[in-house]
Protein backbone atom coordinates (compact mmCIF):
# COMPACT_ATOMS: atom_id res chain seq x y z
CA UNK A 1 -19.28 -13.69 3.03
CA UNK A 2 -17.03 -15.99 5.18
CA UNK A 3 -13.64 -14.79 3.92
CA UNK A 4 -11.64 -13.39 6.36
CA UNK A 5 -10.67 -9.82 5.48
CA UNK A 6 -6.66 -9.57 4.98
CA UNK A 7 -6.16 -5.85 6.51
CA UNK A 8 -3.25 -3.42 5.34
CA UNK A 9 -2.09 -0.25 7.21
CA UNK A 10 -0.23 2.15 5.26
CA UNK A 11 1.61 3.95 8.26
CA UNK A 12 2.99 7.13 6.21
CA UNK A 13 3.09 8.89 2.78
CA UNK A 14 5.40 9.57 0.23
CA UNK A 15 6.21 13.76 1.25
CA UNK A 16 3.29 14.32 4.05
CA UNK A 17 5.29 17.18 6.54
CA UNK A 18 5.53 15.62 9.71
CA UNK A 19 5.19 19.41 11.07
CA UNK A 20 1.83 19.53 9.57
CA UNK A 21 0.53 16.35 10.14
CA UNK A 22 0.60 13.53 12.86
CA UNK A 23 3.13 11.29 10.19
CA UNK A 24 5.70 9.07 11.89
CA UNK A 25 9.32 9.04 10.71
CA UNK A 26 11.46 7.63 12.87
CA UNK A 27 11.73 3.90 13.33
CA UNK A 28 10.68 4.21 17.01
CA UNK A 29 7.61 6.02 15.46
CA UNK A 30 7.13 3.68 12.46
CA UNK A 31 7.02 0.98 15.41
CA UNK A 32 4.43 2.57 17.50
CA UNK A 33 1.81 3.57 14.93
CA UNK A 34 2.44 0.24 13.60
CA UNK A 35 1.97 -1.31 16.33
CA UNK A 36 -1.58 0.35 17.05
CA UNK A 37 -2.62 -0.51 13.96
CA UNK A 38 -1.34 -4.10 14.62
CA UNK A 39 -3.69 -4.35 17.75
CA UNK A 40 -6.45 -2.86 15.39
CA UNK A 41 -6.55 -5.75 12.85
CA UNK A 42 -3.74 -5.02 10.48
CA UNK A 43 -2.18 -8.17 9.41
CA UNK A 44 1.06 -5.96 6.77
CA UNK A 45 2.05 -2.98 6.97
CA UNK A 46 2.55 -0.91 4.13
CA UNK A 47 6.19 1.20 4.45
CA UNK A 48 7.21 4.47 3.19
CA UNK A 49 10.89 5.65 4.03
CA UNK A 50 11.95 8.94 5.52
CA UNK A 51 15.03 10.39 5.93
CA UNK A 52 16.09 11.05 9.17
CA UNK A 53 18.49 14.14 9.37
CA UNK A 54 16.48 16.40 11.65
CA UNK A 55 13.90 18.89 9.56
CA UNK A 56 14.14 16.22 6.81
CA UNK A 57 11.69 13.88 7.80
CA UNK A 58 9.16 15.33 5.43
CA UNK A 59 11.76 13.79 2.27
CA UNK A 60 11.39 9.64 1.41
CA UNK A 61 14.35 8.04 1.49
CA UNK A 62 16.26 4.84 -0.23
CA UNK A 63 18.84 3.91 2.14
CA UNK A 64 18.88 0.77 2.81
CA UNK A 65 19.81 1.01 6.18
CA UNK A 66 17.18 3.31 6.94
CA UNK A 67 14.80 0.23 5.56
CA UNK A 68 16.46 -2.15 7.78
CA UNK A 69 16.04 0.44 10.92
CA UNK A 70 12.18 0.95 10.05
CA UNK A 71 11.24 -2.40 9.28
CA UNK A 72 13.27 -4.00 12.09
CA UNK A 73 11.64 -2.07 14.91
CA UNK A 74 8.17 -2.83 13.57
CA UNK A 75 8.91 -6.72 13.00
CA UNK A 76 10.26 -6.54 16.82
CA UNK A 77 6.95 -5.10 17.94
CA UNK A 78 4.13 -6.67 15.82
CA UNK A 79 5.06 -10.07 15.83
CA UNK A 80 4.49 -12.07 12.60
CA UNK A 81 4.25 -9.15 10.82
CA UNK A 82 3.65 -8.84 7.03
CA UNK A 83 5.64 -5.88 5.94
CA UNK A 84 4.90 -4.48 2.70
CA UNK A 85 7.66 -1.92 1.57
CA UNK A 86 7.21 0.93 -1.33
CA UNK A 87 8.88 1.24 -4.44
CA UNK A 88 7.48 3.97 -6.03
CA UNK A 89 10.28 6.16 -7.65
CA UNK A 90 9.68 8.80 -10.81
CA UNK A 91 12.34 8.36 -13.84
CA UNK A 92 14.94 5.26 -14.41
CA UNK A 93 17.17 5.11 -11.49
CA UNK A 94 15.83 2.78 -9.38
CA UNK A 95 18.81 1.26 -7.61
CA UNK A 96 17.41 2.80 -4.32
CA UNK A 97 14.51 0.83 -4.33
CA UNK A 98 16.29 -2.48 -5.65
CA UNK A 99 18.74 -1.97 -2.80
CA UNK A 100 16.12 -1.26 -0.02
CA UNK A 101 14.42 -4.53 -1.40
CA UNK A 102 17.67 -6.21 -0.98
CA UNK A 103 17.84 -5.65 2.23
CA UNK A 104 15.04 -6.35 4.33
CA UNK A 105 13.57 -9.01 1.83
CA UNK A 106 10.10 -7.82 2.74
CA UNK A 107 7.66 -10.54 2.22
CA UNK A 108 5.43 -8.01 0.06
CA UNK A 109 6.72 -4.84 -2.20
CA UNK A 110 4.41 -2.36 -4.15
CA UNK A 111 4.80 -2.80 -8.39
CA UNK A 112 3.56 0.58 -9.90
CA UNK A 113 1.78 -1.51 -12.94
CA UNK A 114 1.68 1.48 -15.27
CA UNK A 115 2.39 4.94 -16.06
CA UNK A 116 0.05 7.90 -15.26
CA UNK A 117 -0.24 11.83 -15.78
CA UNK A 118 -0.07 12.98 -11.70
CA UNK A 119 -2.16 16.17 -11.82
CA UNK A 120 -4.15 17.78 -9.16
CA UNK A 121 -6.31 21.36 -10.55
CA UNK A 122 -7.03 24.24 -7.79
CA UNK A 123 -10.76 25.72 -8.03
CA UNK A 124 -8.83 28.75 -9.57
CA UNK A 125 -7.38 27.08 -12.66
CA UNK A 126 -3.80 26.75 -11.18
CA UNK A 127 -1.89 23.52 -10.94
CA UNK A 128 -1.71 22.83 -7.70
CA UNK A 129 1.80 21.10 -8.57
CA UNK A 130 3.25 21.15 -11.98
CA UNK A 131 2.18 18.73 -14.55
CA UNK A 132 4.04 15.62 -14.21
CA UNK A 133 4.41 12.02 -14.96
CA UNK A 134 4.99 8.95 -13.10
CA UNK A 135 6.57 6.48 -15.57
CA UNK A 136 6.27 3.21 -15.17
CA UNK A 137 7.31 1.57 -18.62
CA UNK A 138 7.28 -2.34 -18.97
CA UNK A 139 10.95 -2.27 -18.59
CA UNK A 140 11.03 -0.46 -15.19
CA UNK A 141 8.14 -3.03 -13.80
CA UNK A 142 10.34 -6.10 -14.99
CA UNK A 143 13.23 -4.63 -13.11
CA UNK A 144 11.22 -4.41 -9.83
CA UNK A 145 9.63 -8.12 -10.23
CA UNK A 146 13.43 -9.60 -11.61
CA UNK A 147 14.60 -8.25 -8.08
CA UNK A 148 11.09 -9.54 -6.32
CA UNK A 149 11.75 -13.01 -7.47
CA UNK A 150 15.45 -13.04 -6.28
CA UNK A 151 14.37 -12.15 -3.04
CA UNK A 152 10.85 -13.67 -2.61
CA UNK A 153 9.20 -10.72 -2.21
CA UNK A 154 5.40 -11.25 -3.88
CA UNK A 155 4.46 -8.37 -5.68
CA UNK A 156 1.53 -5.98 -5.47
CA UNK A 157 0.57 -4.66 -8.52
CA UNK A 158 -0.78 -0.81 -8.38
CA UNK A 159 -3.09 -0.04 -10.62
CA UNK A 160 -4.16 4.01 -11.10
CA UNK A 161 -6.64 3.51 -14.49
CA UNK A 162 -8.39 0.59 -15.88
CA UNK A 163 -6.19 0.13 -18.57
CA UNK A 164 -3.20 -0.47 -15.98
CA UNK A 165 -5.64 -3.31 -14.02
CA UNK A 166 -5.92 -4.94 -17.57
CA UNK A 167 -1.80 -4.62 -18.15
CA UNK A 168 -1.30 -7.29 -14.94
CA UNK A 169 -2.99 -10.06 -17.18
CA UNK A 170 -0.81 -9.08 -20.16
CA UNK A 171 2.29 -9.21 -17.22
CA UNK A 172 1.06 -12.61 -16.68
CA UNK A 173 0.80 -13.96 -19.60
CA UNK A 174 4.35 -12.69 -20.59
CA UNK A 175 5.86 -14.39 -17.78
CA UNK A 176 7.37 -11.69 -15.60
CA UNK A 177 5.97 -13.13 -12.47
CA UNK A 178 4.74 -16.14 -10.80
CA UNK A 179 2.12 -17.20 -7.84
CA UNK A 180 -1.20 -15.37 -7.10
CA UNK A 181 -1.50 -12.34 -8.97
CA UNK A 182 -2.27 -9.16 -6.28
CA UNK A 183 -3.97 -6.19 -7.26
CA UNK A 184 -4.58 -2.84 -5.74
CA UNK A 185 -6.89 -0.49 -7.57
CA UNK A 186 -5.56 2.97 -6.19
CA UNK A 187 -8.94 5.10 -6.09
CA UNK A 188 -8.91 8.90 -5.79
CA UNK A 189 -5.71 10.60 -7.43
CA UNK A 190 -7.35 13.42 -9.37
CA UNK A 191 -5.99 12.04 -12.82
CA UNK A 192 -6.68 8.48 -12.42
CA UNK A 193 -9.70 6.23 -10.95
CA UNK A 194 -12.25 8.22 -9.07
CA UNK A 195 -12.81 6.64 -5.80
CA UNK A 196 -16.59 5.57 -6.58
CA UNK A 197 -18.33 2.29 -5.12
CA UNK A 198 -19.92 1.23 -8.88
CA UNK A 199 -16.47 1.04 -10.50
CA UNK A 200 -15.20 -0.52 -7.85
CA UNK A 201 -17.36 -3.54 -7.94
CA UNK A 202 -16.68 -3.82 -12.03
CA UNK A 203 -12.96 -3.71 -11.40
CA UNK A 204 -12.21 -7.28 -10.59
CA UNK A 205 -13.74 -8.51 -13.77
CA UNK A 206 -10.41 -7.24 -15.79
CA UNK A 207 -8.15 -8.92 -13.07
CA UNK A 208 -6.18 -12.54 -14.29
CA UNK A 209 -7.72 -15.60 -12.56
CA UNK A 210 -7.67 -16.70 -9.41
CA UNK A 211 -6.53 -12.70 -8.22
CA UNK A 212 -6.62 -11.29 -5.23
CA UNK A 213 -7.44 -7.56 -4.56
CA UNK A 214 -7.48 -4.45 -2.05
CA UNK A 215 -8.64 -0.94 -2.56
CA UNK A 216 -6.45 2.35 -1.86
CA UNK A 217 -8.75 4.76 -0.96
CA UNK A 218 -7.85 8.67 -0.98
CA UNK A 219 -9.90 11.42 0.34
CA UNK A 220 -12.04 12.58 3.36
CA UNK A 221 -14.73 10.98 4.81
CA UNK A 222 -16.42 9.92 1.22
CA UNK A 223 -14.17 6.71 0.98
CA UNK A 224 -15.97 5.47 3.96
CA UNK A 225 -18.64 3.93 2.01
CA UNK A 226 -16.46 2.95 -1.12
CA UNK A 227 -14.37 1.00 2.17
CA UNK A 228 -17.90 -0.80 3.32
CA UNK A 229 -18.44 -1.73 -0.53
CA UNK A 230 -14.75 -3.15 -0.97
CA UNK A 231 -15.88 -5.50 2.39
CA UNK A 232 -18.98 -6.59 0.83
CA UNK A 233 -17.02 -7.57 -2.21
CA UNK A 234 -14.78 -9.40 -0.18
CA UNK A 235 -11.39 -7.25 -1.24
CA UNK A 236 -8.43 -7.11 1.11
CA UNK A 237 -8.64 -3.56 2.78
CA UNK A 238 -6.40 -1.17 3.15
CA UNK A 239 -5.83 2.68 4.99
CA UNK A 240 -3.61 4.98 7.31
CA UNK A 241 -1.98 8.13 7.62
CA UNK A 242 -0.65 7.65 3.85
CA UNK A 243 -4.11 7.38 2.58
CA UNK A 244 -6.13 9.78 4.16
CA UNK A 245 -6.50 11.81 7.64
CA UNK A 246 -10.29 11.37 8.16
CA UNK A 247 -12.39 8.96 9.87
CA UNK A 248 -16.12 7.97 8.86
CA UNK A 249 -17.94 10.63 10.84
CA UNK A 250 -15.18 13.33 9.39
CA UNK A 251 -12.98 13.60 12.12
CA UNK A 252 -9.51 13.51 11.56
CA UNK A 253 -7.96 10.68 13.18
CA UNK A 254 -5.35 10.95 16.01
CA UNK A 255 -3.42 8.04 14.61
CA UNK A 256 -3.16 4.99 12.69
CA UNK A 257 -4.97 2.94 15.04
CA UNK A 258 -8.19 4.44 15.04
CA UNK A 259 -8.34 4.19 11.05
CA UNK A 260 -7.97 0.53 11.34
CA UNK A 261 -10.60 0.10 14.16
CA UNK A 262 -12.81 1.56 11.41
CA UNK A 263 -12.01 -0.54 8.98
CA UNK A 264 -12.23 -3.66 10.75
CA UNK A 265 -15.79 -2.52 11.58
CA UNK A 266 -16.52 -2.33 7.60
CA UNK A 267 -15.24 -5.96 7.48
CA UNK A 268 -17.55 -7.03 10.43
CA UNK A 269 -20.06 -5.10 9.12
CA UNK A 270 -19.79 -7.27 6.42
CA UNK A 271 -19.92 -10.55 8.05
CA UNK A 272 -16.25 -11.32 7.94
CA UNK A 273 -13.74 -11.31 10.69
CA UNK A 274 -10.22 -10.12 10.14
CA UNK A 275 -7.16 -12.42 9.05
CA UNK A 276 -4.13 -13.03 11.19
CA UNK A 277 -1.05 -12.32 9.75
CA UNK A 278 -0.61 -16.58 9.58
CA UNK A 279 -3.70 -16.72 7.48
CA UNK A 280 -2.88 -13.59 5.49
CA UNK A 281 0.34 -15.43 4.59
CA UNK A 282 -1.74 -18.65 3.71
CA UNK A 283 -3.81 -16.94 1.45
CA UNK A 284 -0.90 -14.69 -0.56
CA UNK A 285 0.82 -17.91 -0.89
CA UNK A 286 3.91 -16.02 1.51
CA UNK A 287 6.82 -17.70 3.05
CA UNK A 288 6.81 -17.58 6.73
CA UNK A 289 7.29 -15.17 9.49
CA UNK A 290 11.31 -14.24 9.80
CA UNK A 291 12.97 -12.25 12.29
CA UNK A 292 14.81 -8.72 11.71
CA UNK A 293 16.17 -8.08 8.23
CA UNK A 294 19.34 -10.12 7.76
């Protein structure tokens, strides 16, 4: 395996309470764990928006100068930077997302391929959150990649269930998006894909041609290995604070950093060294490095 290993941090979640856990909010924080993760390996960074009013920072937000804030103070301080900014948004309003990709023009933004029942079960029975769906209807991905194309943004398709990895080819094929097709096989929600090494390695069989691919792993120190096995495949990798709080030996991790020092050890591990954010660019087909959002 002589492929360098294109490594993504994902810095924060969607609603993780920064009073709970070690989650940064604030650009200055964004721009810190980022850049410790930077030093680690991580070629893009993966972005989640939170609001900033104080005691809201555990609440995403879509304004777009919020995005600009966030992704301008990590640009400053990782230079080169690939920043890869969320979308994710439950029901048809998306203007918040459209806008925030409007602004910064990130060179990579998430596309939630398909629609999935979010559920998570307590040992007791009880929902541990009530039953819900997150919709992501053919229309609503054209809308994201009609934007993506105006802007240059490439899109990474997210993909929670088989069926959804198979819906990228049909996406192709239809014509609502160009370039190298990018998939990440989200492993781990309780409803969708179980985060298991033998699945993994059938996954990219069902991708288009000529794909590229990462693995979102969620969960305690039992992704470890599915991580090692997504090297060995010669996937993209990805993990941080959004993903999971745990490092291989079970510990939980103090920071971003340290989760990417682990998982550019499954890469070496693996005989492969980790890209640059120049060669992650080369091999995404990206433009190149800009300064802070315009």
């Amino acid at each position: 395996m002589n492929d360098k290993a294109i490594i993504t941090c994902a810095l924060t979640g969607v609603l993780t309470d920064p009073r709970q856990h070690p989650v940064p909010v604030t650009p200055a924080q964004m721009a810190a764990e980022a850049r410790d993760a930077y030093n680690a390996g991580a070629s893009a960074m993966h972005v989640h928006l939170r609001r900033q009013e104080p005691g809201m920072g555990h609440l995403p937000s879509w304004e777009p100068e919020v995005a600009a804030e966030i992704v301008d103070a990590i640009r400053a301080t990782c230079p080169g930077v690939v920043i890869n900014l969320t979308t994710g948004v439950v029901g048809r309003d998306v203007a918040g997302p459209l806008a925030c990709i409007r602004r910064v023009r990130p060179e990579i933004a998430a596309c939630n391929a398909g629609s999935l029942n979010y559920l998570k079960i307590k040992d007791n029975g009880e929902w541990a959150w009530p039953p819900m769906v997150f919709d992501n209807p053919v229309a609503k991905v054209r809308q994201f990649l009609e934007v993506m194309a105006e802007t240059g943004t490439h899109p990474e398709f997210e993909c929670f269930d088989v069926g959804i990895v198979r819906s990228v080819a049909m996406y192709l094929k239809a014509g609502m998006f160009h370039g190298t097709p990018e998939l990440n096989f989200v492993m781990g929600v309780a409803s969708g894909m179980p985060c298991d090494a033998d699945l993994l390695a059938l996954l990219p069989r069902w991708m288009p041609p000529d794909s590229v691919w990462q693995a979102t792993l969620i969960g305690r120190s039992e992704i470890w290995p599915v991580h090692q096995k997504a090297a060995e495949l010669g996937g993209m990798l990805r993990t941080g604070l959004e993903d999971s709080f745990y490092l291989p030996g079970g510990e939980r991790a103090r920071g971003n950093g340290v989760m990417i020092e682990a998982l550019a050890a499954c890469a070496r591990r693996a005989g492969r060294e980790v890209a640059s954010p120049d060669e992650t660019r080369k091999r995404l087909g990206l433009a190149a490095a800009t300064g802070a959002a315009a």
